[in-house]
PDB file of N, CA and C in Angstrom:
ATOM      1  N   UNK A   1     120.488 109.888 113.668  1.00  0.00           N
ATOM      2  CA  UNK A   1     119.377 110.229 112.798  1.00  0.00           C
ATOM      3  C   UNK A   1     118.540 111.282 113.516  1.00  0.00           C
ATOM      4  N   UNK A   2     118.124 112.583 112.786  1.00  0.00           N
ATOM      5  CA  UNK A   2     117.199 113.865 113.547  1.00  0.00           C
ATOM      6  C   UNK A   2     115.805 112.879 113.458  1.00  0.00           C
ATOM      7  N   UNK A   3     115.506 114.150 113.997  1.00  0.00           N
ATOM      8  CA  UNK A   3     113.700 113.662 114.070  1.00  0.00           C
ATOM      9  C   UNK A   3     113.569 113.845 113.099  1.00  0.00           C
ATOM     10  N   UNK A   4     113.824 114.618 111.908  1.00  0.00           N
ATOM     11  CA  UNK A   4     112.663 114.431 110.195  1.00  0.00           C
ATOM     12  C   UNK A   4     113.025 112.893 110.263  1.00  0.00           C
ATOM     13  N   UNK A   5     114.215 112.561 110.238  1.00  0.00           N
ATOM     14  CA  UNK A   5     114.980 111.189 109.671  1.00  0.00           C
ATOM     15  C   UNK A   5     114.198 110.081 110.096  1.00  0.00           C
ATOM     16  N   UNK A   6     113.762 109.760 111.294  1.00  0.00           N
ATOM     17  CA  UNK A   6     113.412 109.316 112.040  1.00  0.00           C
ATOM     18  C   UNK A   6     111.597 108.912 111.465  1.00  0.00           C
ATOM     19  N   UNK A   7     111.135 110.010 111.315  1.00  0.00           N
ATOM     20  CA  UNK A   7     109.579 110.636 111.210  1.00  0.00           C
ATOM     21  C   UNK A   7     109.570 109.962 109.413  1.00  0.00           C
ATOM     22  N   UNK A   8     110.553 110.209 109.069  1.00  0.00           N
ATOM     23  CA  UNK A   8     110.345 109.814 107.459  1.00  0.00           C
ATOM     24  C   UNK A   8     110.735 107.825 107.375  1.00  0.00           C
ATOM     25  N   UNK A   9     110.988 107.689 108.184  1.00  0.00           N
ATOM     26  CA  UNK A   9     111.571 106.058 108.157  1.00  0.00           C
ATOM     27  C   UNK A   9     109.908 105.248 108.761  1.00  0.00           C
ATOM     28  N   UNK A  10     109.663 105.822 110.245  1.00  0.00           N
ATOM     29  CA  UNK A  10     108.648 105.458 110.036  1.00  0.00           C
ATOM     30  C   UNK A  10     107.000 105.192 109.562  1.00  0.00           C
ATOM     31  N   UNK A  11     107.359 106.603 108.741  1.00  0.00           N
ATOM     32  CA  UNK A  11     106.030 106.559 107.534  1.00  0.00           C
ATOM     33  C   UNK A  11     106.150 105.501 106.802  1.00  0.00           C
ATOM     34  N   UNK A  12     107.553 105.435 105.984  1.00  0.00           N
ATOM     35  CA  UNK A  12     107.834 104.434 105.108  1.00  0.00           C
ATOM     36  C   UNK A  12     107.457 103.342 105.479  1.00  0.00           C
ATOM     37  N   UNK A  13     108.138 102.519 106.811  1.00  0.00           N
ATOM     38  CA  UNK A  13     107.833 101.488 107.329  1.00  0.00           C
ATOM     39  C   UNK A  13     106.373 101.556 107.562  1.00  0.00           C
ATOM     40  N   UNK A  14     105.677 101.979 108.187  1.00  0.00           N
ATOM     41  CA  UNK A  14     103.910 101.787 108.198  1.00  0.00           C
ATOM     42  C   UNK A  14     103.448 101.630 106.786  1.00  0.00           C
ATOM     43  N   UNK A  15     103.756 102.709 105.486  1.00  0.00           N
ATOM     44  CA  UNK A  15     103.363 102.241 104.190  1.00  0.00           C
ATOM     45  C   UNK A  15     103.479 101.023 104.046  1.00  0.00           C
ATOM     46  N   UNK A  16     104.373 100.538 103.903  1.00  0.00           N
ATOM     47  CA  UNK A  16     105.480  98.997 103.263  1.00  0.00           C
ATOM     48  C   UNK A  16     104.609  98.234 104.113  1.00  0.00           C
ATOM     49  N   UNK A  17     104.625  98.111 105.284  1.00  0.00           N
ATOM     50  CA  UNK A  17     103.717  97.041 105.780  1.00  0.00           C
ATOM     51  C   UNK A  17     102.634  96.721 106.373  1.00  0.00           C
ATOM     52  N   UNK A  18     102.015  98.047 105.808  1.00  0.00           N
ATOM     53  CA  UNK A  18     100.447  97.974 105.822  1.00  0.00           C
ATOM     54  C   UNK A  18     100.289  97.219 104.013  1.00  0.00           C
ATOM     55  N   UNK A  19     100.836  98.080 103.168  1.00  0.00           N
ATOM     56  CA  UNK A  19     100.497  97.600 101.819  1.00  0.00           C
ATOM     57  C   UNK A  19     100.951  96.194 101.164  1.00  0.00           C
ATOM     58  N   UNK A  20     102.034  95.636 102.404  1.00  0.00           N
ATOM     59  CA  UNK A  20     102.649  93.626 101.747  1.00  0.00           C
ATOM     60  C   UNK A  20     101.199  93.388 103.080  1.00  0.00           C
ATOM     61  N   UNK A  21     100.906  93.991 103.904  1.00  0.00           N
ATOM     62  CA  UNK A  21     100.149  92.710 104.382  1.00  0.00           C
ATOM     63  C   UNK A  21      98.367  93.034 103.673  1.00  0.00           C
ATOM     64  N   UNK A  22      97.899  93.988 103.299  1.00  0.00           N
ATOM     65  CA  UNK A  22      96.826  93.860 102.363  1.00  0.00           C
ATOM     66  C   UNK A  22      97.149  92.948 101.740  1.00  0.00           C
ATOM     67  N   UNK A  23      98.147  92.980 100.925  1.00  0.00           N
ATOM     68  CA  UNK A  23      98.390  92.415  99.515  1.00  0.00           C
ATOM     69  C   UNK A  23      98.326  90.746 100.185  1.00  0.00           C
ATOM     70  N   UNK A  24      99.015  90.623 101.108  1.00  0.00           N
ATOM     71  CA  UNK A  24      98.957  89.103 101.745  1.00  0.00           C
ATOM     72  C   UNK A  24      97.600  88.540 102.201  1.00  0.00           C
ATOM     73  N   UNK A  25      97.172  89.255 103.118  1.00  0.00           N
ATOM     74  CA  UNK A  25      95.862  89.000 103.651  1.00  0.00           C
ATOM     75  C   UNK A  25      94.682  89.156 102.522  1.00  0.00           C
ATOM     76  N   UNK A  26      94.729  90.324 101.309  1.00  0.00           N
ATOM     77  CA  UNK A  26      93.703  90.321 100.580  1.00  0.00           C
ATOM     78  C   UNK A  26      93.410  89.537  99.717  1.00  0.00           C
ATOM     79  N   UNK A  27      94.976  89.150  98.837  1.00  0.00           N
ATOM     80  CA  UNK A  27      95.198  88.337  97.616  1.00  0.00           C
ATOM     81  C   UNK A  27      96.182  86.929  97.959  1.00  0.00           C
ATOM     82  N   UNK A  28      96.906  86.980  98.103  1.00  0.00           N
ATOM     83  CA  UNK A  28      98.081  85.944  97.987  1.00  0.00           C
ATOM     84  C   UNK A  28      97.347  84.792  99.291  1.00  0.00           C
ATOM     85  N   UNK A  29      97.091  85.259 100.441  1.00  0.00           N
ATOM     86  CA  UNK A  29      96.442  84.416 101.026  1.00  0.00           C
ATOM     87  C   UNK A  29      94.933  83.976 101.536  1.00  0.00           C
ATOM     88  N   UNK A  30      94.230  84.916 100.919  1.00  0.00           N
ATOM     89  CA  UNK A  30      92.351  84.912 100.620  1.00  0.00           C
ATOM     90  C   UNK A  30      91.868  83.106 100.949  1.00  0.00           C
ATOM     91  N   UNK A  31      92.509  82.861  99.645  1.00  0.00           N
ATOM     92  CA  UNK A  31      91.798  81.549 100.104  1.00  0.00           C
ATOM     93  C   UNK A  31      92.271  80.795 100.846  1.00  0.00           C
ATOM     94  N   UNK A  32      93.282  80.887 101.306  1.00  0.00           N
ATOM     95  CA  UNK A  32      94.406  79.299 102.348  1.00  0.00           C
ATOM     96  C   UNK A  32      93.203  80.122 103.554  1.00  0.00           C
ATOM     97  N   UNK A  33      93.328  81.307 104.315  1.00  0.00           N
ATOM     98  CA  UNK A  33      92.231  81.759 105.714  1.00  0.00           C
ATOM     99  C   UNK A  33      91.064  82.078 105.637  1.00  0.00           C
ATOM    100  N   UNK A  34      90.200  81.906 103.878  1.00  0.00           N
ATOM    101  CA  UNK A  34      88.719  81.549 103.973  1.00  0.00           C
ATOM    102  C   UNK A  34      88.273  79.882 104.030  1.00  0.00           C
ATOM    103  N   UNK A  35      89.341  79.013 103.847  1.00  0.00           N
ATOM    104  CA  UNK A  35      89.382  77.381 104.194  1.00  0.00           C
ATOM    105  C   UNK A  35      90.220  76.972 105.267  1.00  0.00           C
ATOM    106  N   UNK A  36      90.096  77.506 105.993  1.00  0.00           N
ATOM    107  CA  UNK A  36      90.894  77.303 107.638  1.00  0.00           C
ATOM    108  C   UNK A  36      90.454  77.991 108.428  1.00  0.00           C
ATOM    109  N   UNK A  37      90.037  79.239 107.868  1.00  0.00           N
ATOM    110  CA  UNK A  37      89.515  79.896 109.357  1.00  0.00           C
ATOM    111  C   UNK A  37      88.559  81.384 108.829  1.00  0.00           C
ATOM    112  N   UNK A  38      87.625  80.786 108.418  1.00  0.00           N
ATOM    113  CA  UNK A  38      86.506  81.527 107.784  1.00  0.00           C
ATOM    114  C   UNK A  38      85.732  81.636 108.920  1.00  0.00           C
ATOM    115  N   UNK A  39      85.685  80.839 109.939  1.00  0.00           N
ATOM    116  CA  UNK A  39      84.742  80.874 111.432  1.00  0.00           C
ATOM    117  C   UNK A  39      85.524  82.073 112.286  1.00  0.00           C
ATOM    118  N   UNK A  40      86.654  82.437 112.072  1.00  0.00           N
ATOM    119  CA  UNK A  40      87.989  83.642 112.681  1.00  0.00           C
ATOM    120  C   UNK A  40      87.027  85.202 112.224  1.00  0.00           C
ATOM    121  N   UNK A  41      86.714  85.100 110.478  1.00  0.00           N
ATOM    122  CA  UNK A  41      86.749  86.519 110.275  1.00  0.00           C
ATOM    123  C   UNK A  41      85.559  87.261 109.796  1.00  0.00           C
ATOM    124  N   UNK A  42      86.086  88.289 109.808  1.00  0.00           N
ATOM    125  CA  UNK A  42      84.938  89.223 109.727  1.00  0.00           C
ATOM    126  C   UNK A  42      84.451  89.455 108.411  1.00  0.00           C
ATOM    127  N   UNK A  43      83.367  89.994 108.433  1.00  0.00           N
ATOM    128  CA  UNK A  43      83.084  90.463 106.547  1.00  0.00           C
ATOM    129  C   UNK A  43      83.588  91.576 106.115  1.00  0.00           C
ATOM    130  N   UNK A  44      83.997  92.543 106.633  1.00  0.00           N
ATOM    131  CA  UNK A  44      84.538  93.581 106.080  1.00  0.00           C
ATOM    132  C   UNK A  44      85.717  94.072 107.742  1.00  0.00           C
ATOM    133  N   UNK A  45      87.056  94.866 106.916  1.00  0.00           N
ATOM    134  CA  UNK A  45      88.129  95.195 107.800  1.00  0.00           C
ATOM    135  C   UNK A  45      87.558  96.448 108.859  1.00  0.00           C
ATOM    136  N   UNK A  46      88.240  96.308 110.260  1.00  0.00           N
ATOM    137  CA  UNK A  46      88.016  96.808 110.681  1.00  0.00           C
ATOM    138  C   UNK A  46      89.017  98.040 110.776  1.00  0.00           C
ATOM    139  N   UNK A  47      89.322  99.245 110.297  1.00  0.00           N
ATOM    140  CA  UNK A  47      90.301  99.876 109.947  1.00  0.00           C
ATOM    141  C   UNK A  47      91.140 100.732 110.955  1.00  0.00           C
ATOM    142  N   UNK A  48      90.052 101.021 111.982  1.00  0.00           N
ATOM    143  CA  UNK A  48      90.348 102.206 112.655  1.00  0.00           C
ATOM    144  C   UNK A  48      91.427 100.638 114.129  1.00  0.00           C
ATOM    145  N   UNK A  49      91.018  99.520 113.606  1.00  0.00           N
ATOM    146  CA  UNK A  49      92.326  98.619 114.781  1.00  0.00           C
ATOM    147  C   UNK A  49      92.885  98.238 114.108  1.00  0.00           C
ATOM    148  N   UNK A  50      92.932  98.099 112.085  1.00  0.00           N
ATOM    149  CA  UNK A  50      94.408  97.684 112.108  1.00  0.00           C
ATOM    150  C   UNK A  50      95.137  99.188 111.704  1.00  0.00           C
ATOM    151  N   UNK A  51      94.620 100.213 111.284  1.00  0.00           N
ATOM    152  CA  UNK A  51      95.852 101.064 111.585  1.00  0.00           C
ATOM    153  C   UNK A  51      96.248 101.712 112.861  1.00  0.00           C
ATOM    154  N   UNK A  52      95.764 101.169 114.041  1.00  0.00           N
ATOM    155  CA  UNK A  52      96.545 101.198 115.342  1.00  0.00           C
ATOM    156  C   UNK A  52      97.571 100.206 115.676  1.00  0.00           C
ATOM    157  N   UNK A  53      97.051  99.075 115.233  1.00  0.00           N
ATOM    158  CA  UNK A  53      97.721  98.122 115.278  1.00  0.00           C
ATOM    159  C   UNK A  53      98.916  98.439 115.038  1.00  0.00           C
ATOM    160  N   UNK A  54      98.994  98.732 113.115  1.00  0.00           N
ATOM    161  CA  UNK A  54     100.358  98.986 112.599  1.00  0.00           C
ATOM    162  C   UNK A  54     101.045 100.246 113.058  1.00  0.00           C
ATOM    163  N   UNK A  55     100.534 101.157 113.888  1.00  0.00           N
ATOM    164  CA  UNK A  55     100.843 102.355 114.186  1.00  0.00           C
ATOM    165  C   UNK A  55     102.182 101.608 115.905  1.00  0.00           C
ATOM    166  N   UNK A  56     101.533 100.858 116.499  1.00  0.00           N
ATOM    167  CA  UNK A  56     102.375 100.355 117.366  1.00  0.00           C
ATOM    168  C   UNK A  56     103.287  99.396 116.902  1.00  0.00           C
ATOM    169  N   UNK A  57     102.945  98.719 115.782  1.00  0.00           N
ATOM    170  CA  UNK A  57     104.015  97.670 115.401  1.00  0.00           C
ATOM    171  C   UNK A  57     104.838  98.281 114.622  1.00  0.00           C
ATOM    172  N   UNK A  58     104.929  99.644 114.025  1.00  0.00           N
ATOM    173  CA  UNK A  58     106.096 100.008 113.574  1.00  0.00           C
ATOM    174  C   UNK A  58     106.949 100.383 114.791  1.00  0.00           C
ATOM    175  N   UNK A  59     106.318 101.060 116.151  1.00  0.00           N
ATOM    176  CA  UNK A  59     106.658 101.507 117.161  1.00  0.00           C
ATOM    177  C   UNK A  59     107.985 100.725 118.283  1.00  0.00           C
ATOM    178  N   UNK A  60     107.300  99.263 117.877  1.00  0.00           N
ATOM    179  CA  UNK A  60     108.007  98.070 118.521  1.00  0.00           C
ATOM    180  C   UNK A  60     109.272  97.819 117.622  1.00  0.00           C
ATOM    181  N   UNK A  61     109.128  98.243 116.129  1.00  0.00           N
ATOM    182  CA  UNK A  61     110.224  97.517 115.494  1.00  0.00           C
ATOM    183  C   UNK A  61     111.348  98.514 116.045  1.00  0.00           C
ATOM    184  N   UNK A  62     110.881  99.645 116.093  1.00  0.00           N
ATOM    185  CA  UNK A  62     111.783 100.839 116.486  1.00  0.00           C
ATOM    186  C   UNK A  62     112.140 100.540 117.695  1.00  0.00           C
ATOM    187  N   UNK A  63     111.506 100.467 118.400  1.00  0.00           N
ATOM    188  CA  UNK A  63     112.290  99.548 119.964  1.00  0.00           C
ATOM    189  C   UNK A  63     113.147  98.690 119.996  1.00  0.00           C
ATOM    190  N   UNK A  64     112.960  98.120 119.253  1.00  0.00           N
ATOM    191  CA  UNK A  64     113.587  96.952 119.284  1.00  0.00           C
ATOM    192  C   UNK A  64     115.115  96.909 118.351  1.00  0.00           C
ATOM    193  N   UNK A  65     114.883  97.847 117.405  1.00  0.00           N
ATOM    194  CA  UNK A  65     116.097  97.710 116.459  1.00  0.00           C
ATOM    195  C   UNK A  65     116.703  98.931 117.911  1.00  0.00           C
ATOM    196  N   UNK A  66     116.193  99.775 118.461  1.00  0.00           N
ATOM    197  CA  UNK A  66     117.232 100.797 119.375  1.00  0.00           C
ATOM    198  C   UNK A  66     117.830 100.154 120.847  1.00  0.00           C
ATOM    199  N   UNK A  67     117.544  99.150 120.837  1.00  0.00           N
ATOM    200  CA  UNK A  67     117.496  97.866 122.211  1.00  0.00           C
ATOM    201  C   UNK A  67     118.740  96.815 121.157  1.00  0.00           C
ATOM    202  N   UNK A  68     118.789  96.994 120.291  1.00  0.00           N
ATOM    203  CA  UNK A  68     119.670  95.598 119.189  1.00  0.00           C
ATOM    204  C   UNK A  68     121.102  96.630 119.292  1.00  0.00           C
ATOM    205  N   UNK A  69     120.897  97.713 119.285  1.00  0.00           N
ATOM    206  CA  UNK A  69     122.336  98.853 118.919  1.00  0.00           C
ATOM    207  C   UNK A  69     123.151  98.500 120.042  1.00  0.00           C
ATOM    208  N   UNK A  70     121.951  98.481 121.737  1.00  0.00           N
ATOM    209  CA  UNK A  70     123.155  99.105 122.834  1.00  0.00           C
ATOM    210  C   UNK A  70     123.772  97.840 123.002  1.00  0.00           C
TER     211      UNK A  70
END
């Protein structure tokens, strides 16, 4: 795979799982971690650490799937 190939896989991957885990964290699981652990969070996202976050965790999957090949 070139570098566009590469560069275009992991945009995708950062989209896809930045937008299932909003969707998880905003909607699907809102209320199960405002009745378990509402003392955990914050009132509003902090953006500029989770898109670092996801910026390294696409980074790792890529490690890791190139560590699964050899």
């Amino acid at each position: 795979m070139g570098t566009t190939g590469i560069i275009k896989t992991y945009v995708i991957a950062l989209v896809v799982f930045l937008a299932v885990d909003m969707f998880w964290l905003g909607v699907a699981a809102k209320s199960l971690y405002g009745t378990y652990l509402s003392h955990l969070m914050a009132p509003k996202v902090n953006w500029p650490a989770a898109l670092i976050f996801y910026a390294l965790f696409i980074v790792g999957l890529f490690a890791i799937r190139d560590i699964a090949r050899d």
